[in-house]
Protein backbone atom coordinates (compact mmCIF):
# COMPACT_ATOMS: atom_id res chain seq x y z
CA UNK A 1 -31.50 -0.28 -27.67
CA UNK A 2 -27.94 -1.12 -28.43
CA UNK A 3 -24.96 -0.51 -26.52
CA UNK A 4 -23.15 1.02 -29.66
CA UNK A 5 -26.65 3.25 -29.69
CA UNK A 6 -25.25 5.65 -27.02
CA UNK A 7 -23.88 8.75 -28.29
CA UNK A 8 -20.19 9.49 -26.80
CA UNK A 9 -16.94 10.09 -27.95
CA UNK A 10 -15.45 6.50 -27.85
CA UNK A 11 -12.53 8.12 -25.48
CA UNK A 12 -12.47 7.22 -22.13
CA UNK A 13 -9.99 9.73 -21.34
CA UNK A 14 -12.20 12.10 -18.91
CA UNK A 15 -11.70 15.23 -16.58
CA UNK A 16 -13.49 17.00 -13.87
CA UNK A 17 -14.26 20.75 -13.52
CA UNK A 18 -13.57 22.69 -10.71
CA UNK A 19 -16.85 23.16 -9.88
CA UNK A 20 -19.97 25.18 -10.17
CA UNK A 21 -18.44 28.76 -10.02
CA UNK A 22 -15.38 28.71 -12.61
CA UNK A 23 -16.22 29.89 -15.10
CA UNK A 24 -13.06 30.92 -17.33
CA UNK A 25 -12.43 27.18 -18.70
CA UNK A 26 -10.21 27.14 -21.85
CA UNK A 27 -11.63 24.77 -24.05
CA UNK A 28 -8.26 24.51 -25.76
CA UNK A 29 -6.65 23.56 -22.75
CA UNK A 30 -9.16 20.44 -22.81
CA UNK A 31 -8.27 19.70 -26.70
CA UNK A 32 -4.48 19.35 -25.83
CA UNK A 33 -5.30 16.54 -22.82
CA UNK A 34 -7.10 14.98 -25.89
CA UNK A 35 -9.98 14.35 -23.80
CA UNK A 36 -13.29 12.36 -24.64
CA UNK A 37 -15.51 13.37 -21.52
CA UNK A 38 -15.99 16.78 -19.39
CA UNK A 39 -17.85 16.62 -16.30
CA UNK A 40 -19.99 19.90 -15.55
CA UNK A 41 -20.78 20.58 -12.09
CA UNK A 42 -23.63 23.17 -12.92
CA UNK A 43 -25.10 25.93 -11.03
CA UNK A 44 -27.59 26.95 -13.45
CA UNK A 45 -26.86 27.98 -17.40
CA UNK A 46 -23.59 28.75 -17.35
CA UNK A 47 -21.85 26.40 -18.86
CA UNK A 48 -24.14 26.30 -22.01
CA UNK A 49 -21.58 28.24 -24.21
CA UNK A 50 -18.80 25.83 -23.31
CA UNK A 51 -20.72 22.95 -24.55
CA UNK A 52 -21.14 24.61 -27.86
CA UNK A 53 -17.55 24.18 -28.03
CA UNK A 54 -17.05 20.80 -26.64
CA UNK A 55 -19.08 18.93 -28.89
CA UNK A 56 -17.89 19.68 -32.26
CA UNK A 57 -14.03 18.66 -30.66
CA UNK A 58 -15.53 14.97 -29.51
CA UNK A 59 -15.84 15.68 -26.05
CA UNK A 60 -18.53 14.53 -24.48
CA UNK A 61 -20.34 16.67 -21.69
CA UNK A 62 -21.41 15.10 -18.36
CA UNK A 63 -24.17 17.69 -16.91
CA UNK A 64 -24.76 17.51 -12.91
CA UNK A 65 -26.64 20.39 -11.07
CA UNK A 66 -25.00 21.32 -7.96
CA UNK A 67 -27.10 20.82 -5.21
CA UNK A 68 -26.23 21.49 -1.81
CA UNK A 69 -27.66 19.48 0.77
CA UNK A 70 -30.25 17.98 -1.26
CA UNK A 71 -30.65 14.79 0.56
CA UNK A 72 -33.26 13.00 -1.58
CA UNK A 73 -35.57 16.22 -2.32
CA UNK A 74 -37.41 15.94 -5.65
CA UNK A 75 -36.39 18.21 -9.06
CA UNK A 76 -37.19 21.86 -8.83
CA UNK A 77 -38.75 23.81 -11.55
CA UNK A 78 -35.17 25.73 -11.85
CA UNK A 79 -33.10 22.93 -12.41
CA UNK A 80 -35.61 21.58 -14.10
CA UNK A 81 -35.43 24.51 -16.53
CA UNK A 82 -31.63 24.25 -16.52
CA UNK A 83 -31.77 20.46 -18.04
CA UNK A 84 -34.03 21.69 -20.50
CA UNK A 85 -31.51 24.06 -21.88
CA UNK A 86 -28.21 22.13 -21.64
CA UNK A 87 -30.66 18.86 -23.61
CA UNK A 88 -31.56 21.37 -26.30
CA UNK A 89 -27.56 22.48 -26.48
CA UNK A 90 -26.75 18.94 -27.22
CA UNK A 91 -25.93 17.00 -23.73
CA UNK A 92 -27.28 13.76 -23.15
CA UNK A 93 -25.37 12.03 -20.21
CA UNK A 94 -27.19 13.85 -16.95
CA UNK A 95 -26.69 13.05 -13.28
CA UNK A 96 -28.77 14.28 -10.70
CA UNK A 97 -27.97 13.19 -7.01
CA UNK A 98 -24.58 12.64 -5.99
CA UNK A 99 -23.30 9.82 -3.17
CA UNK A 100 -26.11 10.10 -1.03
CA UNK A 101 -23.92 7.93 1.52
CA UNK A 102 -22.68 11.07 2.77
CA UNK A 103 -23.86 12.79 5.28
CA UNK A 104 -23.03 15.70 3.81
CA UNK A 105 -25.54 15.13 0.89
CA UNK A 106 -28.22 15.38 3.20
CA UNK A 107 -29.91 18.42 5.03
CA UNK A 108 -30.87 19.01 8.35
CA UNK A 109 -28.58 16.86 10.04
CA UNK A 110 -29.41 13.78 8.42
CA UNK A 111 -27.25 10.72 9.24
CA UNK A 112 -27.52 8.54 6.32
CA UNK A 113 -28.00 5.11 6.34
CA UNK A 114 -29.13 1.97 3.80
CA UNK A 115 -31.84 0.87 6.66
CA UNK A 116 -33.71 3.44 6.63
CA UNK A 117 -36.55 2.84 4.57
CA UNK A 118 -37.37 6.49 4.64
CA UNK A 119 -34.20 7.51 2.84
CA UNK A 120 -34.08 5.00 0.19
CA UNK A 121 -38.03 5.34 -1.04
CA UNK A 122 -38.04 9.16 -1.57
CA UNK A 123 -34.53 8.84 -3.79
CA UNK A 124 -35.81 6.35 -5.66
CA UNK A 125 -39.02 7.89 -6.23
CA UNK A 126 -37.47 11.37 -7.40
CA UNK A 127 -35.03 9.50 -8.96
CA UNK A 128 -37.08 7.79 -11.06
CA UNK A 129 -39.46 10.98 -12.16
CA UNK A 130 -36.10 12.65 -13.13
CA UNK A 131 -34.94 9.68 -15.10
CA UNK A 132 -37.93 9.53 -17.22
CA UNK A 133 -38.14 13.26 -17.60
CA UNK A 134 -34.07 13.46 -18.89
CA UNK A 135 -35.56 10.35 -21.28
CA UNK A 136 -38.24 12.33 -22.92
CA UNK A 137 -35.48 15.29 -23.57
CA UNK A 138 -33.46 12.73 -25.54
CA UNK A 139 -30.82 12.36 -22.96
CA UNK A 140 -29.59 9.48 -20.42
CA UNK A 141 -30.04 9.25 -16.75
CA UNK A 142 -26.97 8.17 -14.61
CA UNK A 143 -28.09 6.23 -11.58
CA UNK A 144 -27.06 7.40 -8.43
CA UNK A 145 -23.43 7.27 -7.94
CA UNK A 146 -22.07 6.08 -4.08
CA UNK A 147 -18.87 6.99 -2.27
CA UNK A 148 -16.79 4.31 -1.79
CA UNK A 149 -17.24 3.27 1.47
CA UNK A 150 -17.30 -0.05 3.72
CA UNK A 151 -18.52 1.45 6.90
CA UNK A 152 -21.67 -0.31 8.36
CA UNK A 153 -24.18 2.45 7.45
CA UNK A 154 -22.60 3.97 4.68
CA UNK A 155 -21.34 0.94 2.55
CA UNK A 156 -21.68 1.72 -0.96
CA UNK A 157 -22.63 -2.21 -1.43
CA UNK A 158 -25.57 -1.92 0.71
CA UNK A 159 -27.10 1.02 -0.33
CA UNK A 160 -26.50 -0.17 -4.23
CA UNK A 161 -28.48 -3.24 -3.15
CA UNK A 162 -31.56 -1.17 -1.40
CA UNK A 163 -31.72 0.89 -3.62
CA UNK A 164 -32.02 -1.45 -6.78
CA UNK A 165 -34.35 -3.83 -4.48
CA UNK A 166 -36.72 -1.38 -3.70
CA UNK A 167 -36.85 -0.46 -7.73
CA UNK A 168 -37.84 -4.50 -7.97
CA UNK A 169 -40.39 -4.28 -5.76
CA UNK A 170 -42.30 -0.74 -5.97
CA UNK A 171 -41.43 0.47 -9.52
CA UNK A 172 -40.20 -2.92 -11.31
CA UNK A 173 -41.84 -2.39 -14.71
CA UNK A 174 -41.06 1.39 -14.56
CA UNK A 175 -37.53 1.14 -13.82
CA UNK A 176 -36.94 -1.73 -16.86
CA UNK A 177 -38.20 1.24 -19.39
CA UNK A 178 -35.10 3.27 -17.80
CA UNK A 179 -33.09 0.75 -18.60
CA UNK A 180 -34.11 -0.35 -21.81
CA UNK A 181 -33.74 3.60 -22.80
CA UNK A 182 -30.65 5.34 -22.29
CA UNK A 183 -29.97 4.79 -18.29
CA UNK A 184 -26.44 4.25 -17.36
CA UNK A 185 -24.34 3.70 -14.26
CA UNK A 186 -22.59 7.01 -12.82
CA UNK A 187 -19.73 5.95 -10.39
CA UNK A 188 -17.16 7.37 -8.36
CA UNK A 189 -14.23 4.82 -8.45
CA UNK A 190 -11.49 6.33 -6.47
CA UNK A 191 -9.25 3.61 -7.15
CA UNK A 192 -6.44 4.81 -4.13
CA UNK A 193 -3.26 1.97 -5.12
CA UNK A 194 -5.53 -0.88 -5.92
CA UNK A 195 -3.26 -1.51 -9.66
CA UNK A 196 -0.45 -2.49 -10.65
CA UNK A 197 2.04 -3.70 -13.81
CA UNK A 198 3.40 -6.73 -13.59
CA UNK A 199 7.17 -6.99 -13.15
CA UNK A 200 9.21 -8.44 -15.99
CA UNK A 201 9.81 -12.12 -15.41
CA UNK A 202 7.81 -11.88 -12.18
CA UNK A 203 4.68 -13.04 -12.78
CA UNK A 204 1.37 -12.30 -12.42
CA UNK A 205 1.46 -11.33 -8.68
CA UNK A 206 5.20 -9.31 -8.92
CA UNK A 207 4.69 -5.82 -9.10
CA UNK A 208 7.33 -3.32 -10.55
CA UNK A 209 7.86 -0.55 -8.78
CA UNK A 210 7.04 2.56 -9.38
CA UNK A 211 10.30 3.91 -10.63
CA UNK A 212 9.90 0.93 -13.84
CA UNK A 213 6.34 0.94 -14.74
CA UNK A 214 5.45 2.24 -18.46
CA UNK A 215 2.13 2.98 -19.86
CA UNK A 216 3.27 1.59 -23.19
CA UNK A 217 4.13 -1.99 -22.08
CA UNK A 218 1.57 -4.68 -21.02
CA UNK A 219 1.08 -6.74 -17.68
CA UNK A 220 -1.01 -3.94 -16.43
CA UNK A 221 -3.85 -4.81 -13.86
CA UNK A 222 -6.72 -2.52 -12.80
CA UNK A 223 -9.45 -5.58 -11.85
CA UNK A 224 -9.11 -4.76 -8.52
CA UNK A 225 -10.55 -6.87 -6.28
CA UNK A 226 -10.14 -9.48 -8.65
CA UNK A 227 -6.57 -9.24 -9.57
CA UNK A 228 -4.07 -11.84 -8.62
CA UNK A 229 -2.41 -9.89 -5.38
CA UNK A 230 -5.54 -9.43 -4.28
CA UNK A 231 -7.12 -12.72 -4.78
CA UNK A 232 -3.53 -14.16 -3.43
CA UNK A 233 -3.83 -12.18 -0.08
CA UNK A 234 -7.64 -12.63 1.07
CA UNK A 235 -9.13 -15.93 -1.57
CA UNK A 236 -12.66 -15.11 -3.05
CA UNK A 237 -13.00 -11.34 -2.21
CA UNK A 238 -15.16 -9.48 -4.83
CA UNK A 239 -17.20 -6.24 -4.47
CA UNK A 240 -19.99 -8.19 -2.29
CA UNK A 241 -17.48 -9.04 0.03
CA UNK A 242 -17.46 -12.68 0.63
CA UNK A 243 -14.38 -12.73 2.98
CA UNK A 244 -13.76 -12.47 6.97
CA UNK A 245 -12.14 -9.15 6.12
CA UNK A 246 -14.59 -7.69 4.09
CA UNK A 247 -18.15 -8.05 5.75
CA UNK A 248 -19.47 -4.86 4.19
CA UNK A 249 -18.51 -5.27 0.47
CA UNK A 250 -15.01 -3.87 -0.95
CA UNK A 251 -16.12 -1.41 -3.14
CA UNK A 252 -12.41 0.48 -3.72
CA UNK A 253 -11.86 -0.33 -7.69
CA UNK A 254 -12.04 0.83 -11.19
CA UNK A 255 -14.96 -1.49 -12.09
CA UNK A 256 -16.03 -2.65 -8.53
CA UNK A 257 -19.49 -0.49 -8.48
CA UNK A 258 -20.14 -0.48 -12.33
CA UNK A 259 -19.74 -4.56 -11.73
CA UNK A 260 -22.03 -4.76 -9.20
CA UNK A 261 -25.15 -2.76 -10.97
CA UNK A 262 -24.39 -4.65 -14.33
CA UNK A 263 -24.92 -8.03 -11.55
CA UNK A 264 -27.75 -7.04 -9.81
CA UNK A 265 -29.65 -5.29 -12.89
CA UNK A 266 -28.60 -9.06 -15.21
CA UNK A 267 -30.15 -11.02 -12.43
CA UNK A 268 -33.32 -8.80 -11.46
CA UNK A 269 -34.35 -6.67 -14.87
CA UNK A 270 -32.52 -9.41 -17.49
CA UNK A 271 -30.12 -6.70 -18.46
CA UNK A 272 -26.97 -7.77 -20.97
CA UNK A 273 -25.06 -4.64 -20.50
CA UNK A 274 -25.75 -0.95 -18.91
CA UNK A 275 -22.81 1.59 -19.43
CA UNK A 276 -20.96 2.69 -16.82
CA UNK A 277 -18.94 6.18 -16.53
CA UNK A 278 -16.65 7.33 -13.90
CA UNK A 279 -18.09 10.70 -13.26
CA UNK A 280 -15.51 11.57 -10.46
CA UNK A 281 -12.40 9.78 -9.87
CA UNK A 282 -9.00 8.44 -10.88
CA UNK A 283 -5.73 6.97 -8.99
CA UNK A 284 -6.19 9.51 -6.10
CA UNK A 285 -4.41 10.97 -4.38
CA UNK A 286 -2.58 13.12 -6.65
CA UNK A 287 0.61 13.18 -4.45
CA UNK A 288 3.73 16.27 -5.29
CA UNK A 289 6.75 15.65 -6.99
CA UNK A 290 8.59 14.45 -3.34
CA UNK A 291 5.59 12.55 -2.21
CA UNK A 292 4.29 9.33 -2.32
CA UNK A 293 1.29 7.44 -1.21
CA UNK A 294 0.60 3.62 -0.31
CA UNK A 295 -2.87 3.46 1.76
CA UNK A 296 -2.99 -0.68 0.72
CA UNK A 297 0.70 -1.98 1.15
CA UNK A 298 0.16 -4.69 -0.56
CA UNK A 299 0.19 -2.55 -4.02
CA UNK A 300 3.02 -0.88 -4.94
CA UNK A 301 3.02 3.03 -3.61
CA UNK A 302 2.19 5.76 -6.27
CA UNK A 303 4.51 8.28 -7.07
CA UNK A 304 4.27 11.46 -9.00
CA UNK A 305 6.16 9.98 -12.21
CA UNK A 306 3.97 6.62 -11.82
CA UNK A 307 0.83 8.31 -11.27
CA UNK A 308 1.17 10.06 -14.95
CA UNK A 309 2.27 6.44 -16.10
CA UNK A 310 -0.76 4.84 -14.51
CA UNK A 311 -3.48 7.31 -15.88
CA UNK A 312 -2.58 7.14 -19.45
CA UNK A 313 -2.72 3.03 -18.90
CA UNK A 314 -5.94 2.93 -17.06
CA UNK A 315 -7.54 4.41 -19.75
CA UNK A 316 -5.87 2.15 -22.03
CA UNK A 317 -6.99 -0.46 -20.56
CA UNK A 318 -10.88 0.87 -20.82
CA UNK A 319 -10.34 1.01 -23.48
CA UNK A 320 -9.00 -2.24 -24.57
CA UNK A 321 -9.16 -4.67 -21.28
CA UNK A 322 -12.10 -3.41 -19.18
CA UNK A 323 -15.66 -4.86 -20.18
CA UNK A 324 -17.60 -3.44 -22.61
CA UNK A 325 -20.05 -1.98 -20.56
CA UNK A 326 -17.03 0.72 -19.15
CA UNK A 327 -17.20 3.85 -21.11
CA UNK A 328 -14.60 5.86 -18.72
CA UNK A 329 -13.65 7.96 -16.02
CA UNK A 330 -13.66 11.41 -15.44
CA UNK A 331 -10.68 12.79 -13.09
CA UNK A 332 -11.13 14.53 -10.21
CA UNK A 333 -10.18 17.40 -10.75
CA UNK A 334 -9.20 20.01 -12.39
CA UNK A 335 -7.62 22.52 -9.93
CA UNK A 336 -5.92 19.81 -8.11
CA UNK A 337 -4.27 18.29 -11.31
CA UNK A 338 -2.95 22.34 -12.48
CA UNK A 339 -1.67 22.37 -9.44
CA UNK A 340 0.21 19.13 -8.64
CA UNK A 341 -0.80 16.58 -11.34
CA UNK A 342 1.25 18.61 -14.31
CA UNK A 343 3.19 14.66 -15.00
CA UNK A 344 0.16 13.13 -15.45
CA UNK A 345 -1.75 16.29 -17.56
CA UNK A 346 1.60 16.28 -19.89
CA UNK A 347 1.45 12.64 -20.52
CA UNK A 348 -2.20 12.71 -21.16
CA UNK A 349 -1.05 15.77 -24.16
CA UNK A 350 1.80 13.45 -25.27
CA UNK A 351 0.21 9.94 -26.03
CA UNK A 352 -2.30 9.33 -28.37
CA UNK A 353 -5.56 8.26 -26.63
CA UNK A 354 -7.15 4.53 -27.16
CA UNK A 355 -10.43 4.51 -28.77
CA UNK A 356 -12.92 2.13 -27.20
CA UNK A 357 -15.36 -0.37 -29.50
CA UNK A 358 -18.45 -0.61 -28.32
CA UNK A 359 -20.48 -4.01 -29.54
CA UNK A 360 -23.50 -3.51 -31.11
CA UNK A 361 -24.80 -5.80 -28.26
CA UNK A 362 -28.23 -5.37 -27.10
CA UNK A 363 -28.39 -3.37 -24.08
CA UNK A 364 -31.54 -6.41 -22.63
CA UNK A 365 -31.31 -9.85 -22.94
CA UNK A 366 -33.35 -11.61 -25.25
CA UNK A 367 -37.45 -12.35 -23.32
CA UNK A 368 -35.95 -11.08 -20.27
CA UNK A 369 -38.89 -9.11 -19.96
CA UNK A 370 -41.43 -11.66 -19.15
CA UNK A 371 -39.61 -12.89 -15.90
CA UNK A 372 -41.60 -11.92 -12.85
CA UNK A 373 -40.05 -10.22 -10.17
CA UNK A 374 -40.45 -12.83 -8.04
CA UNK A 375 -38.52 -15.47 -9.92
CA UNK A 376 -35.67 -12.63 -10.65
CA UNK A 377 -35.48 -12.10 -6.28
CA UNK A 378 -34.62 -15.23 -5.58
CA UNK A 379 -31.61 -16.30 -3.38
CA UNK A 380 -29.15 -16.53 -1.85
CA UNK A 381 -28.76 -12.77 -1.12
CA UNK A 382 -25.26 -10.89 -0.24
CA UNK A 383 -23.74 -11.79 2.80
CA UNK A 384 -24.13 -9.10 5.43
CA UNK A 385 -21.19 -10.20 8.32
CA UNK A 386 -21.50 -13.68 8.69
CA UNK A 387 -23.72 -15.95 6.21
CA UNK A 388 -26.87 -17.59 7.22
CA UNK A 389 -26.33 -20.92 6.16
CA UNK A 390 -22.98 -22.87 6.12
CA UNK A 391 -23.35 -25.82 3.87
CA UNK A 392 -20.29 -28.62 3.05
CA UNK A 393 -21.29 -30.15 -0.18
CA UNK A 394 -19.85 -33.79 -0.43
CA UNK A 395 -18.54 -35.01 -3.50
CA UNK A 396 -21.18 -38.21 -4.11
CA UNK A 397 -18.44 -40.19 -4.72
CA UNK A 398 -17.06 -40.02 -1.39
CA UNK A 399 -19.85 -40.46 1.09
CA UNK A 400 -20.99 -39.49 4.48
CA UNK A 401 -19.36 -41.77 6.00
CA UNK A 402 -15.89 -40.61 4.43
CA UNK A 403 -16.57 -37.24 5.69
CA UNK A 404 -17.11 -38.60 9.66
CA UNK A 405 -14.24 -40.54 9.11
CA UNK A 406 -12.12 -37.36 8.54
CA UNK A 407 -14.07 -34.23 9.74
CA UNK A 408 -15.64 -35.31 12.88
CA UNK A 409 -14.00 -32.41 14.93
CA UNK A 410 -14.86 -29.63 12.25
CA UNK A 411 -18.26 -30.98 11.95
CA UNK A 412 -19.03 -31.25 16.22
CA UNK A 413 -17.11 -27.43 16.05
CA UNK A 414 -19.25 -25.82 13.90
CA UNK A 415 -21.87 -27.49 12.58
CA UNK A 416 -22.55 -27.00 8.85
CA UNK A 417 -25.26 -28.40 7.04
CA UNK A 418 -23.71 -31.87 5.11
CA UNK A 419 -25.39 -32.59 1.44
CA UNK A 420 -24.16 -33.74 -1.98
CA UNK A 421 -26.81 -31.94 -3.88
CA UNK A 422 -27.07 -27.94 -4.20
CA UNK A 423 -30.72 -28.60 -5.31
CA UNK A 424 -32.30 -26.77 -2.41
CA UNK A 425 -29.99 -23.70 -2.80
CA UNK A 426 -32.77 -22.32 -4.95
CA UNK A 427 -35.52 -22.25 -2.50
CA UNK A 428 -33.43 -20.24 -0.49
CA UNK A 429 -35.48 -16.81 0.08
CA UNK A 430 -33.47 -13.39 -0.87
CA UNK A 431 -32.94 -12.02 2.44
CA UNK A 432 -31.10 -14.77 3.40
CA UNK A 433 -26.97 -15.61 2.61
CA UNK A 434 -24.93 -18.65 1.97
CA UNK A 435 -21.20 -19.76 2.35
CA UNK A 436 -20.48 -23.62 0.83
CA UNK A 437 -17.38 -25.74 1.34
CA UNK A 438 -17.13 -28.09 -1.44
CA UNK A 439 -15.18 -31.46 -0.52
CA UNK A 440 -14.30 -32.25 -4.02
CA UNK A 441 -12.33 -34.25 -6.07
CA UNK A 442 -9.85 -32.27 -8.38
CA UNK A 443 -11.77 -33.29 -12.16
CA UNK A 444 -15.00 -31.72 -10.17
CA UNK A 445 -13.40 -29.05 -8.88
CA UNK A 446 -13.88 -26.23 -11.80
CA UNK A 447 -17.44 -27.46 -12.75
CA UNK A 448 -18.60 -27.07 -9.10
CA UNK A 449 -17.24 -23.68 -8.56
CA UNK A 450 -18.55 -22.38 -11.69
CA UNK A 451 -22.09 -23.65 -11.24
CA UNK A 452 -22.34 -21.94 -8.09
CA UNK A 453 -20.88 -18.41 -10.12
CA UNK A 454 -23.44 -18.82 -12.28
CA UNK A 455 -26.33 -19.38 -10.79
CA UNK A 456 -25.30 -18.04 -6.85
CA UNK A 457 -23.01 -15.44 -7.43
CA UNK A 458 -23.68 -13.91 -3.70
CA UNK A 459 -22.55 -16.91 -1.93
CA UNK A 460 -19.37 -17.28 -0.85
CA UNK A 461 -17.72 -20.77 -2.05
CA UNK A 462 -14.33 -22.39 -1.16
CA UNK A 463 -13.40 -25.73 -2.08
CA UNK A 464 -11.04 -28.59 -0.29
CA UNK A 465 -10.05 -30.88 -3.19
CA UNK A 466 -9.86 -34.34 -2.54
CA UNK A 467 -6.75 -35.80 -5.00
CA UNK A 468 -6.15 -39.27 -5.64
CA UNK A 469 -2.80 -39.53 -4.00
CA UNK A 470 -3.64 -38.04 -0.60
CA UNK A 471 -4.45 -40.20 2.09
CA UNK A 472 -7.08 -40.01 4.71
CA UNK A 473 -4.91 -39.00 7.37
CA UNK A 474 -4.04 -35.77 5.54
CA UNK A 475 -7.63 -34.94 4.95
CA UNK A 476 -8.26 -35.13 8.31
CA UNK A 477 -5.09 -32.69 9.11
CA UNK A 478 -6.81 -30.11 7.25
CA UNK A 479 -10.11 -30.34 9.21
CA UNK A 480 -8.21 -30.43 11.84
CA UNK A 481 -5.94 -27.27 11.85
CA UNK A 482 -9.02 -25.20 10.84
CA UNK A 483 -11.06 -26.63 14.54
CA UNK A 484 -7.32 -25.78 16.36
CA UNK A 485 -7.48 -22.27 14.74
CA UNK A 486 -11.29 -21.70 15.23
CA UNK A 487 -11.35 -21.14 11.40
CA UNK A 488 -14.64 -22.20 10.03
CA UNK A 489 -13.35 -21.43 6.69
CA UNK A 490 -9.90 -21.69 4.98
């Protein structure tokens, strides 16, 4: 299958519904937004008349069943029923749990958590009997989207990786046939502040504020955590985490979760590229015409004005910036944007939305079928608090000695492992983590860091580059402020 093969509107513009029990939606009122995707929260048939009209105005239908504290209960003959119809109406893009992180997801009382072996089995096995049953109506399965959180039990990062892990080793060769036909990625980015446009003149890292920001113009940044003030404030976060202040992942970004199934489902199933939709989500809060909000402070605050300005360019920038594997987002939602999102509803009827082009790309890399599971596992894994093993890597052309000469302190402190080969680093089992220091020169610097991206993308890796100029005495300044500090790591 190719990624052009999925059927969608090529608009990334997107909009939630109230929810299960509205039923007076205007599809006219949707045509003006000049939307490409409507998310359906269903309680049974009744939204089958409205996707009659969506479809033949190019916007595509999300279809989700509403089901209250389902924890990670299998399909019931009604619902069942119900995805029967809406398939035969003309949906394809289906969801069926939704961010079983939650406690409120679950019944009974239920307190959620990654751990729990329990929990994660049953979802993925009625998981995967709904995905192939949506498959044989013609439609695709969304994997389980995750609330954003970073909280021990609940982190989104952890349960992505339990859940995908127990996939590898219980239902490997059933959950590659998902992929390879139709599955996508269902998220729920609630992006809070985490963008940005670039301020005129500024740079990279200078934000405008909100007053000055225009859709229209470039310099706009929604990479988050991968954008420059981001990267500038805490070096080497990403979505695993990887940082002192992010030991359970950082999964608050447009892309974040998409990025991280794409990773793990590339380095486990040989994937190329899974699409990913936003089916809830959006700058939120939605803040009133006298309001603002600013939950990170190092991003500018949103505004009512620069929320409208910052909608229209996020899905610009789907469009034209994000990978190809991001299809869109769907806002959340409708009543709350009637009632105090009317800036950013009127600037979604006054500009003309971006289409996206898709590559016809193939959706699995070429042979990745014959790997073995067990070659796919292998580690490093993610890095859950601290990392296993702390390993300085020694440019050869230095030597040991060198290092004792400079580093004695920071090695007697804290003890790393001392090599100038990251041959072994592939021996190391999954369930275990890494963080390397590279002591490099500055012509090795790039080549280093991107070998260990490549091939060890959960490790963390920081580099202290050697240049030709400095002399031994500053080296040693550096080791030594990090020992004074009791900072293992810069």
């Amino acid at each position: 299958m190719l990624l052009s093969d999925y059927q969608w509107s090529g608009n990334p513009r997107g909009l939630h519904i109230t929810n299960a029990f509205v039923f007076d939606q205007d599809v006219n009122h949707y045509a003006r937004l000049r939307l490409g995707w409507l998310k359906l929260v269903c309680g049974g048939d009744e939204f089958l008349h409205l996707v009659a009209q969506l479809l033949p105005l190019n916007i595509t239908p999300i279809v989700r069943m509403y089901l209250l504290n389902w924890g990670n209960r299998p399909l019931n003959g009604y619902f069942r029923q119900a995805y029967i119809d809406y398939a035969a109406a003309g949906v394809k893009w289906f969801e069926f749990y939704n961010e079983p992180n939650q406690g409120v997801e679950w019944h009974d009382g239920i307190e959620p958590d990654w751990r729990d072996s329990g929990q994660i089995q049953g979802l993925m096995d009625n998981w995967l009997n709904w995905a192939e049953f949506i498959i044989q109506l013609g439609g695709y399965p969304g994997f389980i989207p995750l609330a954003e959180s970073d909280t021990p039990n609940l982190a989104a990062v952890r349960w992505m990786d339990a859940m995908l892990n127990d996939l590898a080793n219980r239902h490997y060769e059933r959950f590659l046939n998902v992929l390879r036909s139709g599955c996508y990625c269902a998220t729920h980015p609630y992006i809070l502040n985490h963008f940005y446009q670039e301020r005129v003149g500024g740079g990279e890292r200078s934000a405008r504020p909100p007053s000055q920001v225009k859709a229209s113009e470039g310099g706009w940044h929604f990479e988050y955590p991968y954008d420059p003030i981001s990267q500038a404030h805490d070096p080497g976060r990403t979505v695993l985490g990887g940082t002192a202040l992010t030991p359970y992942g950082d999964p608050v970004g447009l892309l974040a979760m998409g990025q991280l199934f794409n990773d793990r489902c590339r380095s486990i199933w040989g994937t190329r590229a899974i699409p990913v939709v936003g089916t809830e989500g959006g700058i939120w809060n939605l803040p009133a015409p006298d309001e603002e909000f600013q939950p990170d402070t190092r991003f500018p605050p949103v505004t009512n004005y620069s929320h409208g300005e910052g909608t229209v360019a996020m899905f610009d920038w789907i469009a034209t910036d994000a990978p190809e594997w991001m299809f869109g987002v769907t806002l959340w939602k409708e009543d709350a944007y009637r009632e105090r999102g009317q800036v950013t509803l009127s600037r979604l009827e006054q500009t003309q939305p971006v289409r996206k082009s898709v590559p016809a790309i193939p959706v699995m890399l070429d042979g990745s079928e014959a790997h073995a599971v067990g070659e796919l596992l292998k580690g490093p894994g993610p890095i859950h608090g601290t990392a296993d093993f702390h390993v300085v890597v020694l440019d050869a052309a230095l030597g040991e000695a060198w290092f004792f000469d400079t580093a004695e302190s920071y090695w007697q402190t804290f003890k790393p492992i001392l090599t100038t080969s990251v041959a072994f680093f592939e021996w190391l089992p999954y369930e275990t983590s890494l963080a390397v220091t590279f002591i490099v020169s500055a012509e090795n610097q790039a080549q280093a860091e991107t070998l260990m991206r490549q091939n060890y993308p959960n490790a963390y890796v920081e580099s202290i580059v050697v240049f030709p100029d400095q002399t031994l005495e500053q080296i040693a300044t550096i080791f030594a402020q990090r020992v004074a500090t009791g900072r293992r790591f810069g």
